[in-house]
Each structure stands twice: as C-alpha cells, then as structure tokens.
Protein backbone atom coordinates (compact mmCIF):
# COMPACT_ATOMS: atom_id res chain seq x y z
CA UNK A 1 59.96 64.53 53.54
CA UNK A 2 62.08 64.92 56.56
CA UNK A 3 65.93 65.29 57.50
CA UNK A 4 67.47 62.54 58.16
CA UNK A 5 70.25 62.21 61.08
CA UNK A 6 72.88 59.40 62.17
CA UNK A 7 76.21 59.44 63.81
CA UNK A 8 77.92 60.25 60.42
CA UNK A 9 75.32 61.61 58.02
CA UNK A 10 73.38 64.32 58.41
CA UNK A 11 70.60 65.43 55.53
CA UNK A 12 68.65 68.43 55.58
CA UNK A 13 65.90 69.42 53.44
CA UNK A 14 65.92 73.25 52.84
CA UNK A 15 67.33 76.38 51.46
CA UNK A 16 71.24 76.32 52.10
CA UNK A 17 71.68 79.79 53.46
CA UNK A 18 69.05 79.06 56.26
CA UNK A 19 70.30 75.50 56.91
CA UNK A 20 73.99 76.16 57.02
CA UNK A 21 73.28 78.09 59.87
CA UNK A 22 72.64 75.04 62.29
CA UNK A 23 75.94 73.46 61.49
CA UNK A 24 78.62 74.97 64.14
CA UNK A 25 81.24 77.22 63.15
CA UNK A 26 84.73 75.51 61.66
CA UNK A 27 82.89 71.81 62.35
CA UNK A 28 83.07 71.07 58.24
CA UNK A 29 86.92 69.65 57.06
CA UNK A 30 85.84 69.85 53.41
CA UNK A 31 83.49 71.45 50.74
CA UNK A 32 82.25 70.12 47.57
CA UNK A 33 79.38 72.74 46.02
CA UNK A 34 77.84 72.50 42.51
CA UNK A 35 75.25 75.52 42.42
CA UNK A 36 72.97 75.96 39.99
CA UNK A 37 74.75 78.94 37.88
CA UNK A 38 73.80 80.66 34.24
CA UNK A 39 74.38 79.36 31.08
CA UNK A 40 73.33 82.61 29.08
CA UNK A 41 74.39 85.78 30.34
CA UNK A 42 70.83 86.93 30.75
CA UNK A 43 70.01 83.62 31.45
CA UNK A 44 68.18 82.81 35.34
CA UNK A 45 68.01 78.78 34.86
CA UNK A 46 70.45 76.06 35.25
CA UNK A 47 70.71 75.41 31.43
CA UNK A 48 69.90 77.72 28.22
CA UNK A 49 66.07 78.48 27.30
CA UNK A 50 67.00 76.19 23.46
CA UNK A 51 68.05 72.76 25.08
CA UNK A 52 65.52 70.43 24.02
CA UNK A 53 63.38 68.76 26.75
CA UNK A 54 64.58 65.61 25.93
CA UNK A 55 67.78 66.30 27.54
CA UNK A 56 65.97 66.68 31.16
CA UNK A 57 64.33 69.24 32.43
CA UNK A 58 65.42 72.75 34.21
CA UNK A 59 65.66 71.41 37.62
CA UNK A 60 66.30 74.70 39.71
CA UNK A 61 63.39 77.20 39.84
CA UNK A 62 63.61 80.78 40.70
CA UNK A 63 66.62 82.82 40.61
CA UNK A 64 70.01 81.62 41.34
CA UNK A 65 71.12 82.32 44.61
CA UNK A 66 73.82 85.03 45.04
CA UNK A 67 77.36 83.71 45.30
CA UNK A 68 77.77 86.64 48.03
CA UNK A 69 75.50 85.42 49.97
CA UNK A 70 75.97 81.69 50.64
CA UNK A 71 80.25 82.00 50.23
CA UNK A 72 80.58 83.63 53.80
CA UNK A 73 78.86 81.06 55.33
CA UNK A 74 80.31 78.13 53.73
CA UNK A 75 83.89 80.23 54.64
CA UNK A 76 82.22 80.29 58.64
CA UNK A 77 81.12 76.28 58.49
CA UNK A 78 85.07 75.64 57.69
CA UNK A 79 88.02 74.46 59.79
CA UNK A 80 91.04 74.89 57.89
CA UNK A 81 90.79 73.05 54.91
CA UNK A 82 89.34 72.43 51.02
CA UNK A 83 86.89 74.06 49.31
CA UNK A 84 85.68 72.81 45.46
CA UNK A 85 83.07 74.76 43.49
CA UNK A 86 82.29 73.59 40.57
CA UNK A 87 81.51 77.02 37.84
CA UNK A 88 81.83 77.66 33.78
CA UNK A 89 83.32 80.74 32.19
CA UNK A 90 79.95 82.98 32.48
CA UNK A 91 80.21 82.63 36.28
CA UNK A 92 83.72 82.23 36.77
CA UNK A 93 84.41 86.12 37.51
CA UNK A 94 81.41 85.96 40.42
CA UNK A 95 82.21 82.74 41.57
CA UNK A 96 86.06 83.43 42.05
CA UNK A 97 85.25 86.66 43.67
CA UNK A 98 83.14 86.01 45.97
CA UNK A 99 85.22 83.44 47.46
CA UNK A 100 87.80 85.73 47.67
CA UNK A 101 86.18 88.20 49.18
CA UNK A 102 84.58 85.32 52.11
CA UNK A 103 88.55 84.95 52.87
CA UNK A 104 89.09 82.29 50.83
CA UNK A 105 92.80 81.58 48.91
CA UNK A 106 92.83 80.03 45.26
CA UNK A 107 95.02 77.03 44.66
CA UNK A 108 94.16 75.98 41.18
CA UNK A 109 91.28 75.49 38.33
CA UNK A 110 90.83 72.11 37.59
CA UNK A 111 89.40 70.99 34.46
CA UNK A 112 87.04 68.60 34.06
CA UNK A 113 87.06 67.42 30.51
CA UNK A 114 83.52 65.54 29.40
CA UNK A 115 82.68 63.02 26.82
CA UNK A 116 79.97 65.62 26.08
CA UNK A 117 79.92 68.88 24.94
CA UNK A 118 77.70 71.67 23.94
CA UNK A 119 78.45 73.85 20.90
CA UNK A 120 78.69 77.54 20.88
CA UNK A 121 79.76 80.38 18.96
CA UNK A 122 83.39 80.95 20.82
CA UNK A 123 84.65 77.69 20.33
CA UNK A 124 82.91 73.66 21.29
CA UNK A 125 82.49 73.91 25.27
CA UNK A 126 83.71 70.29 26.40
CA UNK A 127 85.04 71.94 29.76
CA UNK A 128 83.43 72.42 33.44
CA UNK A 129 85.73 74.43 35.80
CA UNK A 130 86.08 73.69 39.45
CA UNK A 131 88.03 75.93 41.73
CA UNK A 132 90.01 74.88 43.79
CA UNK A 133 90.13 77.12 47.31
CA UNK A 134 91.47 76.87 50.65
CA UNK A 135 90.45 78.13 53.74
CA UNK A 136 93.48 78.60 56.37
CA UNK A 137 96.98 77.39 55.64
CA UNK A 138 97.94 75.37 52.48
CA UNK A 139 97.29 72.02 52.97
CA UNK A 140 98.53 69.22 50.52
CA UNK A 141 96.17 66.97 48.91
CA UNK A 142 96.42 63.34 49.49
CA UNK A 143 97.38 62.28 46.25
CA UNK A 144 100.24 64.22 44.94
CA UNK A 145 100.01 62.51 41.11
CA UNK A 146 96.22 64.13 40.72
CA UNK A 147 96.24 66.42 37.48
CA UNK A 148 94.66 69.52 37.27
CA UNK A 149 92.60 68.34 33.94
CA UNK A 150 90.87 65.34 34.20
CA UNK A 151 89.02 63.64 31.63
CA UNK A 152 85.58 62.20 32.19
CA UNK A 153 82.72 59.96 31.02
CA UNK A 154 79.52 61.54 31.97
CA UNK A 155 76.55 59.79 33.53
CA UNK A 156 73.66 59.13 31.37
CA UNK A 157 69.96 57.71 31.87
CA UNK A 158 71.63 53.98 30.56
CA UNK A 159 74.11 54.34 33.22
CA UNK A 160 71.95 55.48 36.22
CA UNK A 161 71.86 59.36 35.51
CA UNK A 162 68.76 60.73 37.93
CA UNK A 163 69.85 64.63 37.48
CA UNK A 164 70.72 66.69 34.98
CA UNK A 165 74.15 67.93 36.12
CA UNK A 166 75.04 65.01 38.29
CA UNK A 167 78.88 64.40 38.28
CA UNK A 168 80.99 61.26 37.71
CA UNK A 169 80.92 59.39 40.94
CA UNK A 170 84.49 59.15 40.38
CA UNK A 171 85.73 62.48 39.77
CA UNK A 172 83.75 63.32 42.96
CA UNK A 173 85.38 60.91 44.98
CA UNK A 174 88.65 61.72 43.86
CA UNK A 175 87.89 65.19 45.39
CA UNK A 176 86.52 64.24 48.42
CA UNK A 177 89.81 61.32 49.08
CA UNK A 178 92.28 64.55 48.20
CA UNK A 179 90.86 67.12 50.74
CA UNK A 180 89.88 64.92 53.36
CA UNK A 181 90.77 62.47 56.27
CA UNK A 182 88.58 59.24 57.45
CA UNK A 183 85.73 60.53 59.63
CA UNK A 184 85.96 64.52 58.62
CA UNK A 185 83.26 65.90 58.03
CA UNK A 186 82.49 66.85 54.08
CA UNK A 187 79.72 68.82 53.10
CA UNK A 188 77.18 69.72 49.87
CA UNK A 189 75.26 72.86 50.35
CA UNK A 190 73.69 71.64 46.74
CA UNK A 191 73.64 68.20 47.46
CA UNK A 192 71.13 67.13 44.29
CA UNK A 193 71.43 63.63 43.52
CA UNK A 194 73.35 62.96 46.22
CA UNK A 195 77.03 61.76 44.49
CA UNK A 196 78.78 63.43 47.15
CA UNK A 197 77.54 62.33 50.27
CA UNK A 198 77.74 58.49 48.29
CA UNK A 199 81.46 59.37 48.06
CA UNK A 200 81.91 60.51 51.54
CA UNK A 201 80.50 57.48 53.12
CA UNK A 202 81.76 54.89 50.54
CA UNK A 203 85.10 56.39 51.99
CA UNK A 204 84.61 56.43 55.64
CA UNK A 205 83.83 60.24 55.55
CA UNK A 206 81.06 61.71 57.74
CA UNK A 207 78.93 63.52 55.18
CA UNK A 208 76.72 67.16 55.65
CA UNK A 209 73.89 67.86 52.56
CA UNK A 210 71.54 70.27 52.34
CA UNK A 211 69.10 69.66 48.96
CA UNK A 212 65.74 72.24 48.81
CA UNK A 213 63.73 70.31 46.10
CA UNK A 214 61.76 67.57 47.30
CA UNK A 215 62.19 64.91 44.94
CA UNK A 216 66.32 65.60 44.61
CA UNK A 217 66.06 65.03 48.42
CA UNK A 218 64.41 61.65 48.66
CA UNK A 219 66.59 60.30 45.59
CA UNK A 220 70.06 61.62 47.32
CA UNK A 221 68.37 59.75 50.87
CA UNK A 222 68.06 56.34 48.87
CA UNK A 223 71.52 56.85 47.36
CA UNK A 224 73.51 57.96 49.96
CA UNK A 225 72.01 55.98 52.25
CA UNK A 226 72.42 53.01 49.77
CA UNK A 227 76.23 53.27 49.17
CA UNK A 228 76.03 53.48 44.99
C-alpha cells in the first residue's frame, strides 16, 4: 500500500502530523478535516464503549490525536482561505480553541442535521457541528443562499456506506464548491473513505489526503480515483 501521485491528486498513506509536513507552506486553498474525536468524556475511541457491533466497528485505534498538535500545521499548509472541521459538543471547547490559538478566525457553526440520531440523557443528539474558520482575510463563499443548518440523509451499508462516520457526498461537496475555486488545491488530513477527495475531483478541484489505516486507504484510492 503505497501513495499515490498525479498532476491533481495526491494520496498519502500515514500519520497526518508527519505527512503534512511534505506539503509546502500556504500551497492548500481549502480544508475539510473530520478527526476522530470522543463521544464520552472519558471516552479514547471514535464512538461510545455501548454501541452495538452491528453498527460497525471502532475504526480509529489508539488515542486521539491532540487538536494542538495537528491545528498549527494545517494553519502553516494554508493560503488564505477555508477551513471546515467537523466536531460534537464534547469536543467543541478543544476543537474551537485550538484553532484559535493556530491563528485561525471563526465565521460560523454549521449544523448538520441527520436522519439519524443517537439518544442521550441531555436531550436526542440528531446534530454534528462543523466549524467554520478562516485563515487570512474574510473571503465569501460561493454560494451566498447556503444555510448554516442543513439537513441530511446519512449513508448506510444499502446505499454504499464503507465507514462508519462517512459524510453525505453532498453535504461535502457543497463545502468543498463554497470555499474553493477550479484547480485549488483542497485537502483531508483524515481522509477515511475518501468522500472528499471524490468531491474535489468530481468538481475540477486538485485534491491532498492523508489516511493512516491501511484498508481506509485503498478504499478512498478506488473511490477517489473512481469519481463516485
């Protein structure tokens, strides 16, 4: 399992914080990240220790990596432009922080509003948040009508789910159409299942992923390098 390189996608295999460093400084026009982050406030995995294996399996192991640490470099990769990173309420406070504290500005939350939903003691969660940063001077988005809460119908295994917290290919490319130009350069530090960099270059984006587990690798390559 290898990266793989063309004029407008580039794919490594690896730990973000030591692959970021080969892209050049302010080379990357947009970011779209969706780390793995807690569920449980003691929690270390991607989703609580009670959610029944037949809903998938915990796909990140280890410990989550420190926001601190892999913010700044995202903040170095950047020209002026977009940043999206997708967080719940548990590791909003981090998340927002750290960004801040990189040099990044906060625009807006956006809510994205599943068909799914998990229940909990302080109210049915049917929300994921994604802030909304910028790096640089405010630039608009593309499409001025875009709402800040969006309502979405989730992948599942019937309709081609091949990760637990993939993303609607359309709210993703939504994203990546309102923070970037034709041929910039968007990047996924978590890349996964790949639904960003399919977005990118279904668009005429030049794409950037970095995905450390082997298997989430090879299934993004087939996808992105598919176009669905």
């Amino acid at each position: 399992m290898t990266d793989y390189k063309d004029d407008s996608i580039w794919l490594m295999k690896g730990d973000c914080l030591e692959r970021m460093k080969e892209i050049e400084s302010g080379s990357v026009d947009m970011v779209l990240a969706d780390p793995p982050y807690r569920m449980t406030k003691r929690g270390r995995s991607c989703r609580p220790n009670w959610m029944p294996s037949g809903m998938g399996d915990n796909v990140f192991s280890g410990d989550i990596p420190p926001t601190s640490e892999w913010m700044p470099e995202l903040f170095r990769v950047m020209g002026v432009g977009h940043l999206y990173v997708f967080t719940n309420t548990i590791s909003l406070q981090e998340t927002l922080n750290a960004a801040t504290d990189a040099g990044f500005k906060l625009h807006n939350i956006i809510s994205m509003i599943k068909d799914t939903g998990m229940p909990n003691r302080w109210y049915y969660k049917q929300t994921e948040l994604v802030l909304f940063m910028r790096k640089g001077k405010a630039i608009p988005i593309n499409d001025y009508t875009s709402r800040d809460n969006v309502k979405v119908t989730m992948p599942t295994k019937k309709s081609g789910k091949l990760h637990i917290t993939q993303k609607p290919l359309d709210f993703v490319t939504k994203l990546v159409t309102n923070s970037s130009k034709e041929l910039g350069a968007v990047l996924d530090p978590f890349m996964g299942s790949g639904s960003t960099g399919v977005a990118a270059v279904n668009t005429g984006r030049k794409f950037i992923g970095i995905e450390m587990d082997d298997h989430y690798f090879e299934v993004a390559k087939s996808r992105i390098l598919g176009g669905k």
